[in-house]
N, C-alpha and C. Protein backbone atom coordinates (compact mmCIF):
# COMPACT_ATOMS: atom_id res chain seq x y z
N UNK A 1 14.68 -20.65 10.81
CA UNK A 1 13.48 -20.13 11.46
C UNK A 1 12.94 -18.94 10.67
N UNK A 2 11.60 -18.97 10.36
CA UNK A 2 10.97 -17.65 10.04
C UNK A 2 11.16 -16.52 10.48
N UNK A 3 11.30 -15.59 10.03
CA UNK A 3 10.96 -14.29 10.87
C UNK A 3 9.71 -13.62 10.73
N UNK A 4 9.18 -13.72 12.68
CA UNK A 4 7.70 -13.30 12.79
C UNK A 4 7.67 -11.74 13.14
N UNK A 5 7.12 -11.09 13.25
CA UNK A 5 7.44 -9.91 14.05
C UNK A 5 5.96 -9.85 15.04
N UNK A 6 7.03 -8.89 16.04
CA UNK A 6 5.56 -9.20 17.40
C UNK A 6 5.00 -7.49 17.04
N UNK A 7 3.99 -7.81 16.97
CA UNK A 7 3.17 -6.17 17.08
C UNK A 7 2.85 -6.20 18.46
N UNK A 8 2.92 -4.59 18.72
CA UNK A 8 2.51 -4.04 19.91
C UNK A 8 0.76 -4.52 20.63
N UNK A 9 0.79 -4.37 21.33
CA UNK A 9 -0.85 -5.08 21.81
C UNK A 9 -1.85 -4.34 21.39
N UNK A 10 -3.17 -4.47 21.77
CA UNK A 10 -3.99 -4.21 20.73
C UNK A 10 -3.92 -2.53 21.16
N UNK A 11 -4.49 -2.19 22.51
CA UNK A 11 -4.59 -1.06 22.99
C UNK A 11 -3.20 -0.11 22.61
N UNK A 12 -2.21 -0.73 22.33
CA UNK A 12 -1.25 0.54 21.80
C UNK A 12 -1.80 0.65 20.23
N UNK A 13 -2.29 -0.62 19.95
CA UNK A 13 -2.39 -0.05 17.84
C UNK A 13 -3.87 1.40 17.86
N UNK A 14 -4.58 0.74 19.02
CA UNK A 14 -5.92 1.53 19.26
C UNK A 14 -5.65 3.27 19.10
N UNK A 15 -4.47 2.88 20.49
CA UNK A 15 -3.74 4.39 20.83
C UNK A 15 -3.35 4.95 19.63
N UNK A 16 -2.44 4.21 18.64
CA UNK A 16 -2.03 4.79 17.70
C UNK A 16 -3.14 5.41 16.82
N UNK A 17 -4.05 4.78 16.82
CA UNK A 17 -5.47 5.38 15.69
C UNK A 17 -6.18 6.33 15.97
N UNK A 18 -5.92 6.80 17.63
CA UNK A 18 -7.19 7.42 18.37
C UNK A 18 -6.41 9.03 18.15
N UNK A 19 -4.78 8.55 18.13
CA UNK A 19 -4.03 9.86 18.59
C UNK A 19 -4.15 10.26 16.84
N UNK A 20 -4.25 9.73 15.95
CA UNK A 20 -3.71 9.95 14.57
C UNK A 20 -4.41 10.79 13.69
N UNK A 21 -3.92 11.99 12.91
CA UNK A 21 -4.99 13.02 12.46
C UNK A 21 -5.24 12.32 10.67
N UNK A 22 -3.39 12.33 10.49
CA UNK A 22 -2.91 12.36 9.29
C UNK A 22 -2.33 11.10 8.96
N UNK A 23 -2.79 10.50 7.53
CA UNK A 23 -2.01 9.05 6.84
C UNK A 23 -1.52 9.23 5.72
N UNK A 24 -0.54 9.11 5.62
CA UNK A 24 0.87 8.71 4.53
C UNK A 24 0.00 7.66 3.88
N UNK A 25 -0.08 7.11 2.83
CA UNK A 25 -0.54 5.61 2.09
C UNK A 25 0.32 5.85 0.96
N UNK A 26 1.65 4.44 0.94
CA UNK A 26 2.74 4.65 0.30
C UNK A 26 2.11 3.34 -0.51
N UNK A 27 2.10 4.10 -1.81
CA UNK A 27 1.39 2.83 -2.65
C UNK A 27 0.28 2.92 -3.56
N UNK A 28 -0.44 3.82 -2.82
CA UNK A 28 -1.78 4.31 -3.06
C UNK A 28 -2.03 5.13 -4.59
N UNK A 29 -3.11 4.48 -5.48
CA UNK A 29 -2.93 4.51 -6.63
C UNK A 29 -4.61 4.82 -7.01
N UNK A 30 -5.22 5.23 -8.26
CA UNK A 30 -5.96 5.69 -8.71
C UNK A 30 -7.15 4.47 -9.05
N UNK A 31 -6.30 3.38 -9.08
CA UNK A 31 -7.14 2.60 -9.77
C UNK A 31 -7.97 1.92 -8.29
N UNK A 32 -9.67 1.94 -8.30
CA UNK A 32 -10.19 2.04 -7.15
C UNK A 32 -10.93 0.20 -6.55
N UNK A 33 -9.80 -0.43 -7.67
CA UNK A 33 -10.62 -1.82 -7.52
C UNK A 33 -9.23 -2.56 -6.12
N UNK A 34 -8.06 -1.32 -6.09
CA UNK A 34 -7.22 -2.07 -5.02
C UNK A 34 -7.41 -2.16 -3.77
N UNK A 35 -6.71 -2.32 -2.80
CA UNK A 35 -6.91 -2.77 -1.10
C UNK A 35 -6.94 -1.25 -0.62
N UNK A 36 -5.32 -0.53 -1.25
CA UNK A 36 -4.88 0.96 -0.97
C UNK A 36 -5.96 1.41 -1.05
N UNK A 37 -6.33 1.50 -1.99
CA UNK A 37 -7.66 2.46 -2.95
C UNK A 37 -9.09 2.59 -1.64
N UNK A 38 -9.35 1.01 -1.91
CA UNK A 38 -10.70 0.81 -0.79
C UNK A 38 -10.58 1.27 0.80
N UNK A 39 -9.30 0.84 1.58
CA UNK A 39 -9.03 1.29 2.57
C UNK A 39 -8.58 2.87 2.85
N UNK A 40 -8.23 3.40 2.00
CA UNK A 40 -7.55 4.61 2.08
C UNK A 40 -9.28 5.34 2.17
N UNK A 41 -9.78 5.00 0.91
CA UNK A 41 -11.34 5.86 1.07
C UNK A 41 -12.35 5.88 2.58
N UNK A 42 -12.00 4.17 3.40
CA UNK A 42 -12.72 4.00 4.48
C UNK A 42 -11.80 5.18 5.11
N UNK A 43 -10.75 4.89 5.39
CA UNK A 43 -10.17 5.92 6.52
C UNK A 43 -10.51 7.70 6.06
N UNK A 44 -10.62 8.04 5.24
CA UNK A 44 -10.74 9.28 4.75
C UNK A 44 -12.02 9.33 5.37
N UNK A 45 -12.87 8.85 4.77
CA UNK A 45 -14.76 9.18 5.34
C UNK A 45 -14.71 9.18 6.80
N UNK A 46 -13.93 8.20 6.92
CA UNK A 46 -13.93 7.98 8.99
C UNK A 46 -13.25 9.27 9.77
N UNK A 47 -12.50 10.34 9.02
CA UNK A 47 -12.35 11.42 9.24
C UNK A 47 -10.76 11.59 9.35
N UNK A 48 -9.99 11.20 8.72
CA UNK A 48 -8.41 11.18 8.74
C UNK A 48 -8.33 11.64 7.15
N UNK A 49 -7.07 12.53 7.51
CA UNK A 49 -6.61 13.19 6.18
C UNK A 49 -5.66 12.01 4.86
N UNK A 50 -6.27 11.76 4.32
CA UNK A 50 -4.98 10.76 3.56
C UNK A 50 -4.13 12.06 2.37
N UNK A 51 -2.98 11.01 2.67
CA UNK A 51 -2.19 11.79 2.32
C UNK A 51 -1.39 10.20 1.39
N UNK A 52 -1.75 10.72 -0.54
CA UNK A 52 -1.25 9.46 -1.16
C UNK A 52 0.22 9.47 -1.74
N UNK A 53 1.09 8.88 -1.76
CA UNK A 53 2.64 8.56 -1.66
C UNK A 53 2.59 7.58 -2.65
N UNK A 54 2.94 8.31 -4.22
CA UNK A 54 3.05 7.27 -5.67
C UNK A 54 3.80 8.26 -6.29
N UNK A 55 5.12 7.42 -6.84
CA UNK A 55 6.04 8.58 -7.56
C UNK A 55 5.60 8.40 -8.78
N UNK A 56 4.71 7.43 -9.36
CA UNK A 56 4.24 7.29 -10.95
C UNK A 56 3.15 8.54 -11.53
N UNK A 57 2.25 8.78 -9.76
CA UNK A 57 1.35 9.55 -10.11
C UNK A 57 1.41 11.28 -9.16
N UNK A 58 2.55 11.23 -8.91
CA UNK A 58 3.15 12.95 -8.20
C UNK A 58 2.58 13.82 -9.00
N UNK A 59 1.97 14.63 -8.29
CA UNK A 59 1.27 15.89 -8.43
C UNK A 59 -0.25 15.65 -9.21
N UNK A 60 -0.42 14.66 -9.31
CA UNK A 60 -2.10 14.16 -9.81
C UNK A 60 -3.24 14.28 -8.58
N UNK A 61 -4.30 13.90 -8.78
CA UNK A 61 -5.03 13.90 -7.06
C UNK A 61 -5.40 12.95 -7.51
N UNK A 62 -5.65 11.84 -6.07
CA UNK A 62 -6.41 10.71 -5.19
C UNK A 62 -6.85 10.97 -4.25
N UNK A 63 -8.37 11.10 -4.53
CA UNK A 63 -9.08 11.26 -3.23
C UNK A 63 -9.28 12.46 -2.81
N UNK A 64 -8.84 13.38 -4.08
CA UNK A 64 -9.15 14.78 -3.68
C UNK A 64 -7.89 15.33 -3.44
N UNK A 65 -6.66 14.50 -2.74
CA UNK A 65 -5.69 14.96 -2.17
C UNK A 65 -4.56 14.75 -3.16
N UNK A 66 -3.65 15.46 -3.39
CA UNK A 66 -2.25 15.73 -4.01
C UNK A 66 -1.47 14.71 -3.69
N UNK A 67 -1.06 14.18 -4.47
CA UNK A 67 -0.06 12.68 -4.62
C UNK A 67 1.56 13.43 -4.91
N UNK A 68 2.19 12.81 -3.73
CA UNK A 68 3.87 13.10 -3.08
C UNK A 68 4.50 11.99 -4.29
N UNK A 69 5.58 12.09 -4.70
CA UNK A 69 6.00 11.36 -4.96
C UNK A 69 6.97 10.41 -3.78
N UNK A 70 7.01 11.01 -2.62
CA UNK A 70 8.52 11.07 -1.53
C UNK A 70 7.76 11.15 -0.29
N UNK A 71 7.98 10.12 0.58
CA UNK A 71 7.31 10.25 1.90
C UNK A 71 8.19 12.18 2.68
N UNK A 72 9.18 12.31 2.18
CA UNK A 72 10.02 13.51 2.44
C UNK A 72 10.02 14.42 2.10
N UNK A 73 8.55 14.49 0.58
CA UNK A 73 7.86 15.44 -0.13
C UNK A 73 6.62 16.24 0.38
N UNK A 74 6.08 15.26 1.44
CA UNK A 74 5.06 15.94 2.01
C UNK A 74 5.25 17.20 3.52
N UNK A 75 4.74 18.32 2.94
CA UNK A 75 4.91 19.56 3.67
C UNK A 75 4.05 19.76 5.40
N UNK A 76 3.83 18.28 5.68
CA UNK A 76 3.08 18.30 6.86
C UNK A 76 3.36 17.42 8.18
N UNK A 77 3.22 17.26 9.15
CA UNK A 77 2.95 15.90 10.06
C UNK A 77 2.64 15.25 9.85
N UNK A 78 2.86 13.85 9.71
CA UNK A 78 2.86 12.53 9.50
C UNK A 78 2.42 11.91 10.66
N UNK A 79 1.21 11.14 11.13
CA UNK A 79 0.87 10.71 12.43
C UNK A 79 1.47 9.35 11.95
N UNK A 80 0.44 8.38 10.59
CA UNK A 80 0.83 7.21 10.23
C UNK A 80 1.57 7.20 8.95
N UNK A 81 2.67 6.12 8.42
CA UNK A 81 3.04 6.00 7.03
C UNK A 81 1.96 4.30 6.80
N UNK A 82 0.94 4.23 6.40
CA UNK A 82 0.51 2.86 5.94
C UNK A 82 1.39 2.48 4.40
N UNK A 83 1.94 1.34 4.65
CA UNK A 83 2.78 1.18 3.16
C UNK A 83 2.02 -0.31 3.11
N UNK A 84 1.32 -0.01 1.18
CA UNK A 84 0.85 -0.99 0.14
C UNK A 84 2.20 -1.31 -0.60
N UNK A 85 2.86 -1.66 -0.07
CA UNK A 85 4.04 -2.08 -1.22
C UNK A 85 4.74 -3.71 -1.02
N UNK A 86 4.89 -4.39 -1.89
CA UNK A 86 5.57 -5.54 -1.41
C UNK A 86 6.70 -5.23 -0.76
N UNK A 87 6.72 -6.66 0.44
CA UNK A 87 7.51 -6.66 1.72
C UNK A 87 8.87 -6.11 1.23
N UNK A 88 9.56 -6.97 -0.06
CA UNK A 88 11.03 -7.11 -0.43
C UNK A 88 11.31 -5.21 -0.50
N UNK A 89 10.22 -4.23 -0.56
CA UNK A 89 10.05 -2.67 -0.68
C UNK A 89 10.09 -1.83 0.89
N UNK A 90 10.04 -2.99 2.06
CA UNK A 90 9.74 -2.32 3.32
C UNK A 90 10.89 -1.66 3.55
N UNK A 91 11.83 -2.36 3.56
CA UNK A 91 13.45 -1.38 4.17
C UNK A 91 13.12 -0.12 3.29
N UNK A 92 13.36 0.25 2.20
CA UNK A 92 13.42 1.24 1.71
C UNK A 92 12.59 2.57 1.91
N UNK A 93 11.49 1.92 2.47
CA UNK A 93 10.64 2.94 2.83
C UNK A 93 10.49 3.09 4.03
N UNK A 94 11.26 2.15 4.74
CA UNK A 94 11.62 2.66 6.59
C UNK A 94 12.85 3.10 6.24
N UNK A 95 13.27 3.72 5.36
CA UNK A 95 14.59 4.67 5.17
C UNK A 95 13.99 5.39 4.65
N UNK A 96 13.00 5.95 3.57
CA UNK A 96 12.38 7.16 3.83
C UNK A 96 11.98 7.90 4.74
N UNK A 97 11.04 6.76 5.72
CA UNK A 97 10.06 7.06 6.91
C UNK A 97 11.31 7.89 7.43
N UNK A 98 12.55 7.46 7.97
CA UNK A 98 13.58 7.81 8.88
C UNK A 98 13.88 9.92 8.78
N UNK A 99 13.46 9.55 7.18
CA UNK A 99 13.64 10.73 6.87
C UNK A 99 13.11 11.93 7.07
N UNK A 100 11.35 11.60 7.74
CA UNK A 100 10.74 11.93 8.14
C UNK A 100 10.46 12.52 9.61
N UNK A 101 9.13 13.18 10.06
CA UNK A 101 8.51 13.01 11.64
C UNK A 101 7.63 11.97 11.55
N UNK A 102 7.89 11.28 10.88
CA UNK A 102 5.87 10.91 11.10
C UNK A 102 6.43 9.83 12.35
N UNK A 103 5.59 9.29 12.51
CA UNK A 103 5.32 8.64 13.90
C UNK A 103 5.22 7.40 13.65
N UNK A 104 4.17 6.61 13.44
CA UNK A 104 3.67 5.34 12.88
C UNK A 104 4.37 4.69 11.67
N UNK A 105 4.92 3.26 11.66
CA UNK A 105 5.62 2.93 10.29
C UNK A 105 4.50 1.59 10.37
N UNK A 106 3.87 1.48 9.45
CA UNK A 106 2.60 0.43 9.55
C UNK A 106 2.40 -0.39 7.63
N UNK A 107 2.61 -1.51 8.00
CA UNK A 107 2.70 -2.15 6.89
C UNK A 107 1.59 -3.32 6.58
N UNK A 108 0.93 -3.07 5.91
CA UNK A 108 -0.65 -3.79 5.87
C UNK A 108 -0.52 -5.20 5.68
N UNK A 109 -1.72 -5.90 5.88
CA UNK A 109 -1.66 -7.04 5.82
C UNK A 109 -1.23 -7.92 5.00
N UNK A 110 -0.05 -8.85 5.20
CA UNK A 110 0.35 -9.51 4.37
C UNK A 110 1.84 -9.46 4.45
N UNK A 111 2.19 -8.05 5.17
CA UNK A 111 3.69 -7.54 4.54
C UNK A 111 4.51 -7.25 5.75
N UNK A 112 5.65 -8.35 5.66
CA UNK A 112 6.68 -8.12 6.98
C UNK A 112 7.76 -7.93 6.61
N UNK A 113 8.50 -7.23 7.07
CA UNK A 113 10.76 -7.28 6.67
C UNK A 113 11.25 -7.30 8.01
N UNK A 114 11.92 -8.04 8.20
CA UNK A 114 13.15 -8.07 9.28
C UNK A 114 13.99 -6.67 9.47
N UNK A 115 14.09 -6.66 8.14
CA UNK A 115 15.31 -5.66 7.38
C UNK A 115 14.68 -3.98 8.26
N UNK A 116 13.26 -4.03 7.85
CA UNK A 116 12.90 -2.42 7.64
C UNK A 116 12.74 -2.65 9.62
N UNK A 117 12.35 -3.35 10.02
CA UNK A 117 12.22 -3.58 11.58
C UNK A 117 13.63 -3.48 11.87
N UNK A 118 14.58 -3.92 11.41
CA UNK A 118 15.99 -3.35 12.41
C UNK A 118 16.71 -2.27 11.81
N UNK A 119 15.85 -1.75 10.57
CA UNK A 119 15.89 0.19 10.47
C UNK A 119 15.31 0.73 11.19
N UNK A 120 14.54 0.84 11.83
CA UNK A 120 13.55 1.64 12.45
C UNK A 120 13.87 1.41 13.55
N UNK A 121 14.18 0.35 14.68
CA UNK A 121 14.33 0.43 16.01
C UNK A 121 16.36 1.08 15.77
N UNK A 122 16.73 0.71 15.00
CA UNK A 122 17.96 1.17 15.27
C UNK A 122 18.41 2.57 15.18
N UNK A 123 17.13 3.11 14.34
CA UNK A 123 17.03 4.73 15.13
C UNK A 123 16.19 5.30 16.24
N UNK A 124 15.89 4.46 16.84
CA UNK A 124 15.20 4.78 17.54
C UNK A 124 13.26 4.44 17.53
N UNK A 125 13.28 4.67 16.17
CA UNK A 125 11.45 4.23 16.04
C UNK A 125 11.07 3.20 16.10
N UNK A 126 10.55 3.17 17.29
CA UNK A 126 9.72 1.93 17.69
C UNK A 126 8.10 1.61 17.48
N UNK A 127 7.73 2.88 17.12
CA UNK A 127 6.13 2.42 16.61
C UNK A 127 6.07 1.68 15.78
N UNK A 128 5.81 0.65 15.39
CA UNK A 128 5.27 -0.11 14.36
C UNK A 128 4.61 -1.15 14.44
N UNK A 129 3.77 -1.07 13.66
CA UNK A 129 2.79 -2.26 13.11
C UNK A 129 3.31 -3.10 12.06
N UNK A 130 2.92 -4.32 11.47
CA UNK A 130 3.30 -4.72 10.79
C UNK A 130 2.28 -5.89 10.20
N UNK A 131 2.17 -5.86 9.19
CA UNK A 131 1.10 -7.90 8.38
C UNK A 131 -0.71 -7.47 9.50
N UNK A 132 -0.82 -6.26 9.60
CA UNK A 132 -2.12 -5.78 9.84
C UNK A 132 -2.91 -4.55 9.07
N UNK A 133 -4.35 -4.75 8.68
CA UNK A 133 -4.98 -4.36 8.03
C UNK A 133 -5.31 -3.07 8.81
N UNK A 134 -5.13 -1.73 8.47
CA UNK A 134 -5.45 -0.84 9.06
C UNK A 134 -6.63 -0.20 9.41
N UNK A 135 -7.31 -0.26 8.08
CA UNK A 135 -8.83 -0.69 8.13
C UNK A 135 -9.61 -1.65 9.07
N UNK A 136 -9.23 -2.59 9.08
CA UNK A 136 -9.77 -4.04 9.75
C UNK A 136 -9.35 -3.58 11.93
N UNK A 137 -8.27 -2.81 11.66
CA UNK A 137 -8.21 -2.30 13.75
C UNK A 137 -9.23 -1.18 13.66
N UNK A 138 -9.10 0.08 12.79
CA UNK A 138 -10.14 0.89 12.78
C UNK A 138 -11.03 0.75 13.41
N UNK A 139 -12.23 -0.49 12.12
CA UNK A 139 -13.04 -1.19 12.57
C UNK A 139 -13.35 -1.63 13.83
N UNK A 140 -12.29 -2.23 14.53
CA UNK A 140 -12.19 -3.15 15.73
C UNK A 140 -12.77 -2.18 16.84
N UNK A 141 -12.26 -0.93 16.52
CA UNK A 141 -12.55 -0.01 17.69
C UNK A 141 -14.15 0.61 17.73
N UNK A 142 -14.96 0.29 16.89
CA UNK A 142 -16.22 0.58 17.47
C UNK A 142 -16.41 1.81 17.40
């Protein structure tokens, strides 16, 4: 059998966007023809702080903002972590997240792990999204 994962209903992903100041984008890279790139810019204009997570490009700016190499590098609150990274990359970065406060572990469209889902509830974090476009619920909300 596949493994599907159930996301929370719509009104909790809503909740999660409405409550959220600050975004983690683990992935997020310079070059502006990617998904990271395009979505990270919508959410920035829409009025959320991005905050970009690339250990290739640490201490460079995207988007104006200072690039972490380490979700555990950044000196602030974490509302969301959005991770651009292939799935077989999710555990590892719901073992960063762990390392963290942030709140939200949200993995964009396309990208599911079993693995990083029974990291995260087995400490306890249960927020998550998962194989949804963060951009695309934004949107949804009008």
């Amino acid at each position: 059998m596949t493994y599907q994962f159930e996301n929370p209903s719509q009104d909790v992903i809503f909740d999660y966007l409405k409550k959220a100041k600050t975004i983690a984008v683990v992935g997020l890279s310079a070059r502006e023809e990617t998904a990271a790139y395009k979505v990270s810019q919508v959410l920035q204009t829409a009025g959320y702080k991005i905050i970009p997570v690339n250990p290739r490009a640490a201490g460079e700016h995207i988007l104006g903002e200072i690039v972490y190499a380490r979700l555990q590098d950044i000196p602030e609150h974490i509302d969301i972590v959005d991770v651009f990274r292939r799935s077989e990359f999710l555990a590892d970065v719901a073992k960063d997240f762990l390392e963290t406060d942030a709140d939200v572990f949200w993995a964009q469209l396309g990208l599911q792990s079993q693995e990083a889902e029974e990291i995260l509830r087995s400490a306890g974090r249960n927020q998550i999204v998962m194989d949804k476009c963060i951009k695309i619920e934004y949107q949804k909300m009008g």
